[in-house]
C-alpha atoms as a PDB file:
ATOM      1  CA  UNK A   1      16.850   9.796 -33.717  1.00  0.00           C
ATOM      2  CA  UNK A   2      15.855  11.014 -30.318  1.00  0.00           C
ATOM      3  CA  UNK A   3      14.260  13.794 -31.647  1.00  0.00           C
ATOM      4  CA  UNK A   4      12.173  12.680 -33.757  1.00  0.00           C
ATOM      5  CA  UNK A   5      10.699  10.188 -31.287  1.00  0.00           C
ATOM      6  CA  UNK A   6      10.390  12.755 -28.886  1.00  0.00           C
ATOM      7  CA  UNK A   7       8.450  14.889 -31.847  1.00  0.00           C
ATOM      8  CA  UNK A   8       6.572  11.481 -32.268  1.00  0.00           C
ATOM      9  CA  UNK A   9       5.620  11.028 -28.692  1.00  0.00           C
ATOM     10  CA  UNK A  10       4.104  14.980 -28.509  1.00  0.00           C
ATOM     11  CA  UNK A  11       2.192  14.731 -31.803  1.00  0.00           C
ATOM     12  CA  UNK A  12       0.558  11.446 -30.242  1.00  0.00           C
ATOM     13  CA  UNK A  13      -0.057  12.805 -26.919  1.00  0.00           C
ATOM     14  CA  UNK A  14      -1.683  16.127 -28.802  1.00  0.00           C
ATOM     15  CA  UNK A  15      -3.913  13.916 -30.930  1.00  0.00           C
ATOM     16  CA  UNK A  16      -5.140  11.670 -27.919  1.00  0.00           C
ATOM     17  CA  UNK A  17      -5.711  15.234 -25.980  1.00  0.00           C
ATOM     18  CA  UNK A  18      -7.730  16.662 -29.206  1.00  0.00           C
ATOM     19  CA  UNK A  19      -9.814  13.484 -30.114  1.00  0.00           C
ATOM     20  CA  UNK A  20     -10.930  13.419 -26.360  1.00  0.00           C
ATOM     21  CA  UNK A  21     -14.553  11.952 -25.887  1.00  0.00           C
ATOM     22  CA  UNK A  22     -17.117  12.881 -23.287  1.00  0.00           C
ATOM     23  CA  UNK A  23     -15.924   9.894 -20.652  1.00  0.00           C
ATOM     24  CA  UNK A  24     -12.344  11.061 -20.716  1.00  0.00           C
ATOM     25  CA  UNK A  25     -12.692  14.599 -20.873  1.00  0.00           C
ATOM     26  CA  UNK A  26     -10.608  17.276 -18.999  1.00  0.00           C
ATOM     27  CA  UNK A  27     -12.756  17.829 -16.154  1.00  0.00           C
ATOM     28  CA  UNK A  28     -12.628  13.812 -15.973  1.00  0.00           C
ATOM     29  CA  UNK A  29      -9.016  12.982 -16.187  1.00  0.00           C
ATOM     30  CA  UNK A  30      -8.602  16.270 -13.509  1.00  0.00           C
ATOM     31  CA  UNK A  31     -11.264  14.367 -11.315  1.00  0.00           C
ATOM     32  CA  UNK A  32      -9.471  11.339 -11.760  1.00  0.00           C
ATOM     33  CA  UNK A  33      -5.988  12.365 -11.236  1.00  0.00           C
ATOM     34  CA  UNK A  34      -7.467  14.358  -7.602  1.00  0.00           C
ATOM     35  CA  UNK A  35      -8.496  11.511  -5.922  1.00  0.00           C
ATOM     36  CA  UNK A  36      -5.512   9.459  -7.167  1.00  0.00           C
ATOM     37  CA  UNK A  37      -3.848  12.365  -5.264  1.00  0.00           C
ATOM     38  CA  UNK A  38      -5.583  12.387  -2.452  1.00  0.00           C
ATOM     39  CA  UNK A  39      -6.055   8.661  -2.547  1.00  0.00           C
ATOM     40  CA  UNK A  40      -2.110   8.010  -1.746  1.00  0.00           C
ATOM     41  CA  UNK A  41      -2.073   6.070  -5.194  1.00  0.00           C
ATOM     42  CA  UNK A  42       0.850   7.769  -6.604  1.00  0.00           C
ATOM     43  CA  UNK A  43       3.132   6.993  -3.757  1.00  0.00           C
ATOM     44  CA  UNK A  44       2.261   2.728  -4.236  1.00  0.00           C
ATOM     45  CA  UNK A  45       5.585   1.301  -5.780  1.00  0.00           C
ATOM     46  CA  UNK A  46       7.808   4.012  -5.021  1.00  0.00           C
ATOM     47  CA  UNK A  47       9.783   2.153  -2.097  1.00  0.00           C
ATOM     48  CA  UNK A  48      12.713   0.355  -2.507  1.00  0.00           C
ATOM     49  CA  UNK A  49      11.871  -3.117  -4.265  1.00  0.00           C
ATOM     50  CA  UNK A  50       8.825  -1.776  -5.532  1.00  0.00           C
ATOM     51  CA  UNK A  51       6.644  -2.486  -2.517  1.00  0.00           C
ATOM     52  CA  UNK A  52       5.095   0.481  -0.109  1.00  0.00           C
ATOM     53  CA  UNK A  53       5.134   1.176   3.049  1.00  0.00           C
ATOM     54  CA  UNK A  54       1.574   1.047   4.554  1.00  0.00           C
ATOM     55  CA  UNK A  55       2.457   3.872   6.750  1.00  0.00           C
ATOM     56  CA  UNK A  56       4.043   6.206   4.001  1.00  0.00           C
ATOM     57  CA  UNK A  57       0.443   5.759   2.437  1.00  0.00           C
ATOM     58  CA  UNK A  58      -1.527   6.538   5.190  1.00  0.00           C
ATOM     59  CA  UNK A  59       0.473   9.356   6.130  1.00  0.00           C
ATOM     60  CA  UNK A  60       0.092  11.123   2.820  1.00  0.00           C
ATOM     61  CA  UNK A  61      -3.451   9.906   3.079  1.00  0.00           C
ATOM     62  CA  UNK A  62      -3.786  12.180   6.324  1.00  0.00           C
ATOM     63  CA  UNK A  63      -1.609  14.667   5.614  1.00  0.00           C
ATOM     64  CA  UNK A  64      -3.399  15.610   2.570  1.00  0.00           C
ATOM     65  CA  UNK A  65      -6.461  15.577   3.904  1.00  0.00           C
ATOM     66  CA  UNK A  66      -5.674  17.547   6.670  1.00  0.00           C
ATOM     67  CA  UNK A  67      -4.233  19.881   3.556  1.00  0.00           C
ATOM     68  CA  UNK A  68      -8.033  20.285   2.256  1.00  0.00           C
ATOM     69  CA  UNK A  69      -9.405  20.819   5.884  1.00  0.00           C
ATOM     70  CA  UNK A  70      -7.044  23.598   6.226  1.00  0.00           C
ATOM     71  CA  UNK A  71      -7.831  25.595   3.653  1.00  0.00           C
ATOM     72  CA  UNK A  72     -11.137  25.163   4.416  1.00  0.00           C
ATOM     73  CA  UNK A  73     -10.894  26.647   7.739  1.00  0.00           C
ATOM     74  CA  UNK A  74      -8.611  29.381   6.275  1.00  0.00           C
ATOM     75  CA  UNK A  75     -10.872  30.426   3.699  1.00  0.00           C
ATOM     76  CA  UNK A  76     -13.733  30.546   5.884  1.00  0.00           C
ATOM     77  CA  UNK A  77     -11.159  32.776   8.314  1.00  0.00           C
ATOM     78  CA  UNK A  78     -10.644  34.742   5.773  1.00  0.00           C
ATOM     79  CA  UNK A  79     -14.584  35.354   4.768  1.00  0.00           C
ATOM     80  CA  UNK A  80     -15.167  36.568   8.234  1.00  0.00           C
ATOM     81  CA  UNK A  81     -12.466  38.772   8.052  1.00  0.00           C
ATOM     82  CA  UNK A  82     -13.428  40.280   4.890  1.00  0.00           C
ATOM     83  CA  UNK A  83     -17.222  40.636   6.456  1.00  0.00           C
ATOM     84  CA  UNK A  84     -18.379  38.181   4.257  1.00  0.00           C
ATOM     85  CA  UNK A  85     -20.024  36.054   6.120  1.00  0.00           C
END
């Protein structure tokens, strides 16, 4: 029985991914699901009780976007060590 809804469930998900329309296209969901990301939304409701910690989210908030800043400045590092720039 399990099986078959897991079957189910995949044959679904494959149909909503191959009947996609312009406004929820791949580059859209991938756009979407970034600045959920970066946005701290995936952390809200993970704490105990289903509340979140203000700091947790702000934390991720920073730490990922101190993530982006550093590759920046790596990549750019990296340019002028190739002779790129």
């Amino acid at each position: 029985m399990a099986d078959r809804k897991d079957e189910s469930r995949e044959i679904l998900d494959r149909v909503a991914r191959d009947s996609e329309t312009l406004g929820t296209s791949s580059l859209g969901r991938a756009s979407r699901r970034m600045a959920d990301h970066f946005g701290g939304r995936d952390a809200i409701g993970e704490a105990e009780g289903g509340g979140t910690d203000p700091v947790e989210l702000w934390g991720r908030r920073i730490g990922r976007s101190l993530s982006v800043v550093g590759v920046i400045v790596l990549a750019y590092w990296l340019a002028v060590q190739l002779r790129l720039l």
